[in-house]
PDB file of N, CA and C in Angstrom:
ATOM      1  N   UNK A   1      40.410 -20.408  27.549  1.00  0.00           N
ATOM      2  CA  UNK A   1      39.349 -19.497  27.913  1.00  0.00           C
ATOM      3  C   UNK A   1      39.879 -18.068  27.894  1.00  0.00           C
ATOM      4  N   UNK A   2      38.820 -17.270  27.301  1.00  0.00           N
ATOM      5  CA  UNK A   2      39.612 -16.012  27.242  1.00  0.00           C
ATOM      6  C   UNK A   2      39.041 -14.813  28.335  1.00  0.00           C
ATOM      7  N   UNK A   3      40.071 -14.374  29.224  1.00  0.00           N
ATOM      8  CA  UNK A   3      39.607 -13.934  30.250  1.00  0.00           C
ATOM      9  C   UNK A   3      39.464 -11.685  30.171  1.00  0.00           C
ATOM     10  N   UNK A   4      39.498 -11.433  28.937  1.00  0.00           N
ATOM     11  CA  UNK A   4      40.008 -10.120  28.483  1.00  0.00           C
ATOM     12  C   UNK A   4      41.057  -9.274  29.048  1.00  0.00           C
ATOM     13  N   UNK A   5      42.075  -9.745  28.932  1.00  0.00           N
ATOM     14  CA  UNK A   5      43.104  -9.370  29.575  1.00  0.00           C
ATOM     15  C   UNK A   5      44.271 -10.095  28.562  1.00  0.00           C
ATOM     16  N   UNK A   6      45.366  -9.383  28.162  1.00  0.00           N
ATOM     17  CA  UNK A   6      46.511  -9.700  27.049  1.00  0.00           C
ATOM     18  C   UNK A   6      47.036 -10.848  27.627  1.00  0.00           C
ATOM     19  N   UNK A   7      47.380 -11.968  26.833  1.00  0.00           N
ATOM     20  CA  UNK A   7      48.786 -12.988  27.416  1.00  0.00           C
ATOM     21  C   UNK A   7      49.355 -12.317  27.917  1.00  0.00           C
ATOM     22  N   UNK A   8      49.949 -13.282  29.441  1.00  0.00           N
ATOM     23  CA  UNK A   8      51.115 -12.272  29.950  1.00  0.00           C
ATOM     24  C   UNK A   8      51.186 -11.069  30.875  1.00  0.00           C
ATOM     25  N   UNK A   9      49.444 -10.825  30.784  1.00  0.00           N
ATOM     26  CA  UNK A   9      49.701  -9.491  31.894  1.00  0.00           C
ATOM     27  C   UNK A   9      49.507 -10.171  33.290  1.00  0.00           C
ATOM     28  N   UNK A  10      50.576  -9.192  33.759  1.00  0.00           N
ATOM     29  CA  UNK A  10      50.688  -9.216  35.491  1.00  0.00           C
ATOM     30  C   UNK A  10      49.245  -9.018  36.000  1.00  0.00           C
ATOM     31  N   UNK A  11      48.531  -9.390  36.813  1.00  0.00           N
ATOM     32  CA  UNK A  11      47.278  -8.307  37.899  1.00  0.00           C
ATOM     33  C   UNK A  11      48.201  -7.545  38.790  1.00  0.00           C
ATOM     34  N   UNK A  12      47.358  -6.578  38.968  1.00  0.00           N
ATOM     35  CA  UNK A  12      48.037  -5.311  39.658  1.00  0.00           C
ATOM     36  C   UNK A  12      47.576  -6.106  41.087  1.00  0.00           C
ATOM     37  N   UNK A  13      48.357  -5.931  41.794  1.00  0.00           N
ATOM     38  CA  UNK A  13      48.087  -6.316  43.501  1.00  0.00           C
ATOM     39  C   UNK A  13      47.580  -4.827  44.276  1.00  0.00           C
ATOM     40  N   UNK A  14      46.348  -4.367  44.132  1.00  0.00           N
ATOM     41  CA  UNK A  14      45.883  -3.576  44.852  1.00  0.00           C
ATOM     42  C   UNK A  14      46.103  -3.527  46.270  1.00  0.00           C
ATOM     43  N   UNK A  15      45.730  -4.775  46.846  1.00  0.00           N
ATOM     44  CA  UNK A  15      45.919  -4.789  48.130  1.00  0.00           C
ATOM     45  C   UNK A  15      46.979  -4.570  48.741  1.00  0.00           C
ATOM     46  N   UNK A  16      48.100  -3.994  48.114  1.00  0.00           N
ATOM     47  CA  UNK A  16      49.655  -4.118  48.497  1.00  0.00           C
ATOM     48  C   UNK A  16      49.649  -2.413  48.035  1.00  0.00           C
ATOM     49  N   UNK A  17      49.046  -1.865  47.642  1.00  0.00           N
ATOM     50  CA  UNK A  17      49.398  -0.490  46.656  1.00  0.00           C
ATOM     51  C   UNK A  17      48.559   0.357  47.708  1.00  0.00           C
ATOM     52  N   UNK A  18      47.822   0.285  48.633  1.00  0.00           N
ATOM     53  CA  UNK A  18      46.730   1.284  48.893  1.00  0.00           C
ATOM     54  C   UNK A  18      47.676   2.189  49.403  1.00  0.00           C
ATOM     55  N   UNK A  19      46.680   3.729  48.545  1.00  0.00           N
ATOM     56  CA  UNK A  19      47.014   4.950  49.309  1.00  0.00           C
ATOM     57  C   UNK A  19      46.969   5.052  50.325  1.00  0.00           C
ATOM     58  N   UNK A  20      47.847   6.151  51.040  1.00  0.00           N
ATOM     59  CA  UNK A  20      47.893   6.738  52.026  1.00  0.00           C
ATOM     60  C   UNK A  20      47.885   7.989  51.861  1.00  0.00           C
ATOM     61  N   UNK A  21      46.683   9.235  52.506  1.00  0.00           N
ATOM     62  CA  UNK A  21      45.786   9.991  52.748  1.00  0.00           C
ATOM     63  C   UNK A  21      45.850  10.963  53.897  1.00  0.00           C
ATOM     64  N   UNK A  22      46.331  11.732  53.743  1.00  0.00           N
ATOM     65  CA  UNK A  22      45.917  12.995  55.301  1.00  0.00           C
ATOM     66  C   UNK A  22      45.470  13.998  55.073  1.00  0.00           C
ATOM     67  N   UNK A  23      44.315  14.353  55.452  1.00  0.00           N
ATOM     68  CA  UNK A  23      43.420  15.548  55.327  1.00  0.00           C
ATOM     69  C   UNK A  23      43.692  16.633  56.547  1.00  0.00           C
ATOM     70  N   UNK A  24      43.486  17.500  56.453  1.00  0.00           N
ATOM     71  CA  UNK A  24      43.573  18.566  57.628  1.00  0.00           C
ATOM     72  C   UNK A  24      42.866  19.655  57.131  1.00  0.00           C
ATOM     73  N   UNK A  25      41.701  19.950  58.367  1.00  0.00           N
ATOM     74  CA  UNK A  25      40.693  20.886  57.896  1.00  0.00           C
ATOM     75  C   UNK A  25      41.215  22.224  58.735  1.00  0.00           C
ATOM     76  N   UNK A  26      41.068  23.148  57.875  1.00  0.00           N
ATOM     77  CA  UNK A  26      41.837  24.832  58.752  1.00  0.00           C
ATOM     78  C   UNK A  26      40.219  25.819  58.625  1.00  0.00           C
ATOM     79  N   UNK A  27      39.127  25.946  58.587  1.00  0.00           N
ATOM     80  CA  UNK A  27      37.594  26.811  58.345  1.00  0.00           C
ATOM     81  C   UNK A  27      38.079  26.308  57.381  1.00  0.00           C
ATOM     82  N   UNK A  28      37.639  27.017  56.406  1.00  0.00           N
ATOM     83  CA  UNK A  28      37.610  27.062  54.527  1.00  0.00           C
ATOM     84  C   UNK A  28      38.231  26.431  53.436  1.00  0.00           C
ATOM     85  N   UNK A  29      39.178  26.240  54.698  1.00  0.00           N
ATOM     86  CA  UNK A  29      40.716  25.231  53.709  1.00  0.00           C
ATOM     87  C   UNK A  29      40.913  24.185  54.231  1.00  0.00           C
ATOM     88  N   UNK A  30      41.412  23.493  52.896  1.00  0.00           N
ATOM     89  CA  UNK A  30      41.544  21.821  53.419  1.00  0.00           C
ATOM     90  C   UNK A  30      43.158  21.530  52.762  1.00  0.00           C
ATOM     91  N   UNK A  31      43.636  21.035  53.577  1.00  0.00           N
ATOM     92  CA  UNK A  31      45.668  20.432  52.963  1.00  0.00           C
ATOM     93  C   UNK A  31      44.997  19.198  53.106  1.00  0.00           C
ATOM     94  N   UNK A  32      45.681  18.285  51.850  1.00  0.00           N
ATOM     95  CA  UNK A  32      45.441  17.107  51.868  1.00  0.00           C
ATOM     96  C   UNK A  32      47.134  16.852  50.970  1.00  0.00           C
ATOM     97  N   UNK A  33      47.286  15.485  52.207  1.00  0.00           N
ATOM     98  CA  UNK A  33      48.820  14.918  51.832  1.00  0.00           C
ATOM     99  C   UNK A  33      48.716  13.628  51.465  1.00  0.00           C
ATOM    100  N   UNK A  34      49.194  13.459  50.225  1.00  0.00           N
ATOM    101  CA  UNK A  34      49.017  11.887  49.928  1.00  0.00           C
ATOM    102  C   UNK A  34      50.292  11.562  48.696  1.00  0.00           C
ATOM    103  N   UNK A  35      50.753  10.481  48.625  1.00  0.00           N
ATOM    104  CA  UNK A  35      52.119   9.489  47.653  1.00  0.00           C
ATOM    105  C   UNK A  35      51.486   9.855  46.409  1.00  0.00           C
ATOM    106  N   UNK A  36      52.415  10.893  45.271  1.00  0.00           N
ATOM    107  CA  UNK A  36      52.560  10.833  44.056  1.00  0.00           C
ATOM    108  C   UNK A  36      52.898   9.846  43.360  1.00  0.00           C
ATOM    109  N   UNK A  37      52.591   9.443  41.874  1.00  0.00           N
ATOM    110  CA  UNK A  37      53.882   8.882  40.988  1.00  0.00           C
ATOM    111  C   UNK A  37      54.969   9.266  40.524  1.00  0.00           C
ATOM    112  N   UNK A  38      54.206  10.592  41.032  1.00  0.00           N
ATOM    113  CA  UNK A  38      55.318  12.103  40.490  1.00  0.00           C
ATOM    114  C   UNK A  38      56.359  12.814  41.041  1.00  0.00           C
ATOM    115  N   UNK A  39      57.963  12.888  40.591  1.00  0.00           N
ATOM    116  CA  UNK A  39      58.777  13.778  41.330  1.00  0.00           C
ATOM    117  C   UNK A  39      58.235  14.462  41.630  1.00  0.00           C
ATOM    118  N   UNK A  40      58.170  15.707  40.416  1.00  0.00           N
ATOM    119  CA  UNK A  40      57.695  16.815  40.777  1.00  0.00           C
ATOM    120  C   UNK A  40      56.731  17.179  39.599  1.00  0.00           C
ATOM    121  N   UNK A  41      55.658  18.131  40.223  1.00  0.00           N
ATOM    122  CA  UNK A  41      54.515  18.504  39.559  1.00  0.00           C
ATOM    123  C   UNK A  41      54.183  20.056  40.096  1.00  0.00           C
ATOM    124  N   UNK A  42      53.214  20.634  39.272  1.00  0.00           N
ATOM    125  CA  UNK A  42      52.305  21.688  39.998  1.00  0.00           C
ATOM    126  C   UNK A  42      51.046  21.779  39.441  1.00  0.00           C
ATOM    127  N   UNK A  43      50.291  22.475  40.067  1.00  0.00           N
ATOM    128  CA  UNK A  43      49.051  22.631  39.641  1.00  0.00           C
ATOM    129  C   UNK A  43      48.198  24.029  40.421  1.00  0.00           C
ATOM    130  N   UNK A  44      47.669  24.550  39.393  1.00  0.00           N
ATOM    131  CA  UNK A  44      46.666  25.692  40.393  1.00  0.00           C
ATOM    132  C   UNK A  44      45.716  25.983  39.211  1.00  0.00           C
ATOM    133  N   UNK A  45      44.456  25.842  39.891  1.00  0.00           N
ATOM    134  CA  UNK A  45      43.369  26.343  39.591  1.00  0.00           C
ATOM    135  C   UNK A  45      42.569  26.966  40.256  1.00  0.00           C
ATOM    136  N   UNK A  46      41.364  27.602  39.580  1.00  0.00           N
ATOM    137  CA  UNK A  46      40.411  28.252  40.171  1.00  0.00           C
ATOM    138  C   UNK A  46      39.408  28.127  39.677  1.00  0.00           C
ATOM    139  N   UNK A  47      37.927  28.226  40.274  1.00  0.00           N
ATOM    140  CA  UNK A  47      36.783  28.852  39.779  1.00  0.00           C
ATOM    141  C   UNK A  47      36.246  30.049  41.102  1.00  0.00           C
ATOM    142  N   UNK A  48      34.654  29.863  40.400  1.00  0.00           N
ATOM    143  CA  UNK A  48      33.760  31.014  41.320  1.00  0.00           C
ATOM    144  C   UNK A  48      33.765  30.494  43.095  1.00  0.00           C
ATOM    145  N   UNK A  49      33.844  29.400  42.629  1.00  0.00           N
ATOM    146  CA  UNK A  49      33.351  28.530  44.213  1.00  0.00           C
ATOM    147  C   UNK A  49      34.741  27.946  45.207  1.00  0.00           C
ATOM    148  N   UNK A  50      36.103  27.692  44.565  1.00  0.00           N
ATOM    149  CA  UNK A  50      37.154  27.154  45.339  1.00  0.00           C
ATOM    150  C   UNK A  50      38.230  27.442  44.237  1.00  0.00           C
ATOM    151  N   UNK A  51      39.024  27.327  45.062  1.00  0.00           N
ATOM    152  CA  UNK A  51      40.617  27.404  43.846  1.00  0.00           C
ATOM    153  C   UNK A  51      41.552  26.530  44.472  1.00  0.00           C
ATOM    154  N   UNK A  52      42.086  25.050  44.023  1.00  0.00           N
ATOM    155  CA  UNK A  52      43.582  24.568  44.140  1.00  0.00           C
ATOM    156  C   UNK A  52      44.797  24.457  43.870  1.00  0.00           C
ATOM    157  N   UNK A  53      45.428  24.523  44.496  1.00  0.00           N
ATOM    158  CA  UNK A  53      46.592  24.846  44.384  1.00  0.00           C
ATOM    159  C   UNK A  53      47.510  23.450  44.797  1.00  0.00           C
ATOM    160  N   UNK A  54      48.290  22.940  43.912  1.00  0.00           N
ATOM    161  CA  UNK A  54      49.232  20.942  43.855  1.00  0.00           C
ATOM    162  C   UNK A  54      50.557  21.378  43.626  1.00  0.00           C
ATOM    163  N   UNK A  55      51.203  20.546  44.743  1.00  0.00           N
ATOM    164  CA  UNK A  55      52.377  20.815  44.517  1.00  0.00           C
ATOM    165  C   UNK A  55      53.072  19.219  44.748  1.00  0.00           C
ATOM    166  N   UNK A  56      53.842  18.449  43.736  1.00  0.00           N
ATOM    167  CA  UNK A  56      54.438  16.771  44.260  1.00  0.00           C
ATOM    168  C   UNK A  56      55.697  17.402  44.286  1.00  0.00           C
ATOM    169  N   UNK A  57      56.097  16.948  45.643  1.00  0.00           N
ATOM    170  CA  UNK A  57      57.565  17.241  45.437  1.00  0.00           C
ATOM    171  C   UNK A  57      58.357  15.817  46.353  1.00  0.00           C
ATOM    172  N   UNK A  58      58.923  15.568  45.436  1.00  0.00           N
ATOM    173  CA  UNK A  58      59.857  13.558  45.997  1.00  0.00           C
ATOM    174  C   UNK A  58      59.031  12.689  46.073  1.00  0.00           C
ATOM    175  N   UNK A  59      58.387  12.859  45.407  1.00  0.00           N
ATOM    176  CA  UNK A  59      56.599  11.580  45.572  1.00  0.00           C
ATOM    177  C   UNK A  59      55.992  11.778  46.776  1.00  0.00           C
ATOM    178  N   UNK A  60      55.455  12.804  47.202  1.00  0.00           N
ATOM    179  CA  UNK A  60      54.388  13.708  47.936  1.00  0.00           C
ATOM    180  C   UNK A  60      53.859  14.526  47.718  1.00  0.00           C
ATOM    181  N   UNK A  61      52.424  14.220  47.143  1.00  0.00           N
ATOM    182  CA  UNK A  61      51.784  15.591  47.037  1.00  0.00           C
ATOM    183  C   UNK A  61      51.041  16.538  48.181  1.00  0.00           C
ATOM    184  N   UNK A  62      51.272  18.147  48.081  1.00  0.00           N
ATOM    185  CA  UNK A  62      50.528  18.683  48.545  1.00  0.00           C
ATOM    186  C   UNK A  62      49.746  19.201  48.379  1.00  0.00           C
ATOM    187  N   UNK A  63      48.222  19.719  48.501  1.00  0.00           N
ATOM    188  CA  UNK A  63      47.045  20.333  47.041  1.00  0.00           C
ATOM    189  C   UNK A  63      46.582  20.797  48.725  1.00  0.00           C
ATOM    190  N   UNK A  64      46.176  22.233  48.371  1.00  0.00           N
ATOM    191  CA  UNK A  64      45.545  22.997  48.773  1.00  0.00           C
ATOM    192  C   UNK A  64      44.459  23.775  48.476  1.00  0.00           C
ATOM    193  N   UNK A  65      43.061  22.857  49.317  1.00  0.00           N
ATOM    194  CA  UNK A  65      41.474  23.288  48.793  1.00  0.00           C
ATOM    195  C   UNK A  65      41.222  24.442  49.484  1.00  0.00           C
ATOM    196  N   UNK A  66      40.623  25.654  49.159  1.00  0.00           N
ATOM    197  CA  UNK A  66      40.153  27.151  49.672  1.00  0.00           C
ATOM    198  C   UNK A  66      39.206  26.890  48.742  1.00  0.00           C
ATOM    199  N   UNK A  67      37.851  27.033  49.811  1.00  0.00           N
ATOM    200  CA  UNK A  67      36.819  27.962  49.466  1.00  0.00           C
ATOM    201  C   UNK A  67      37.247  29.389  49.084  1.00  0.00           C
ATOM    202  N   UNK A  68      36.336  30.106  48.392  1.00  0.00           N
ATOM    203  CA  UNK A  68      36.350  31.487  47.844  1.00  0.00           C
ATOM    204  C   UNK A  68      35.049  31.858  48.642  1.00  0.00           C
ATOM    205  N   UNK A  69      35.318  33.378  49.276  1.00  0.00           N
ATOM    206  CA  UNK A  69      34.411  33.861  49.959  1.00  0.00           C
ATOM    207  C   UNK A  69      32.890  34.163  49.074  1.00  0.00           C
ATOM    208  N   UNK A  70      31.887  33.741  49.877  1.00  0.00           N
ATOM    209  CA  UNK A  70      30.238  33.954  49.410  1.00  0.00           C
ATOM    210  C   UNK A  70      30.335  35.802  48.993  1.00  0.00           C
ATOM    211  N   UNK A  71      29.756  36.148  47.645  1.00  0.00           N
ATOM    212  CA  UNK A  71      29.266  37.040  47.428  1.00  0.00           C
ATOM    213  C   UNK A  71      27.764  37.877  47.622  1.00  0.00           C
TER     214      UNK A  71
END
């Protein structure tokens, strides 16, 4: 029976993998800490409405959400 999945593949054990998540709200800004795959990474963006800013450093990321002030 063919179940679509290659001979041979493992199933991923989700239930053993779940993230772990910490949010912290400051007014406008939000730090959120959660397990990379990644040594190290960065990231920053922006638009009109918020700009983030990612940083993984030792398989932890940190990303920092800011609102941008109403015009």
């Amino acid at each position: 029976m063919y179940s679509g999945k290659p001979a041979g593949q493992v199933p991923q054990a989700n239930h053993l993998t779940k993230e772990r998540i910490m949010k912290l709200q400051f007014g406008q800004t939000q730090l959120v800490l959660e397990l990379s795959n990644s040594p190290f990474a960065w990231f920053y963006g922006q638009t009109e409405r918020m700009s983030l800013t990612s940083l993984s450093l030792l398989f932890v990321q940190f990303s920092l959400f800011a609102r941008q002030p109403s015009v």
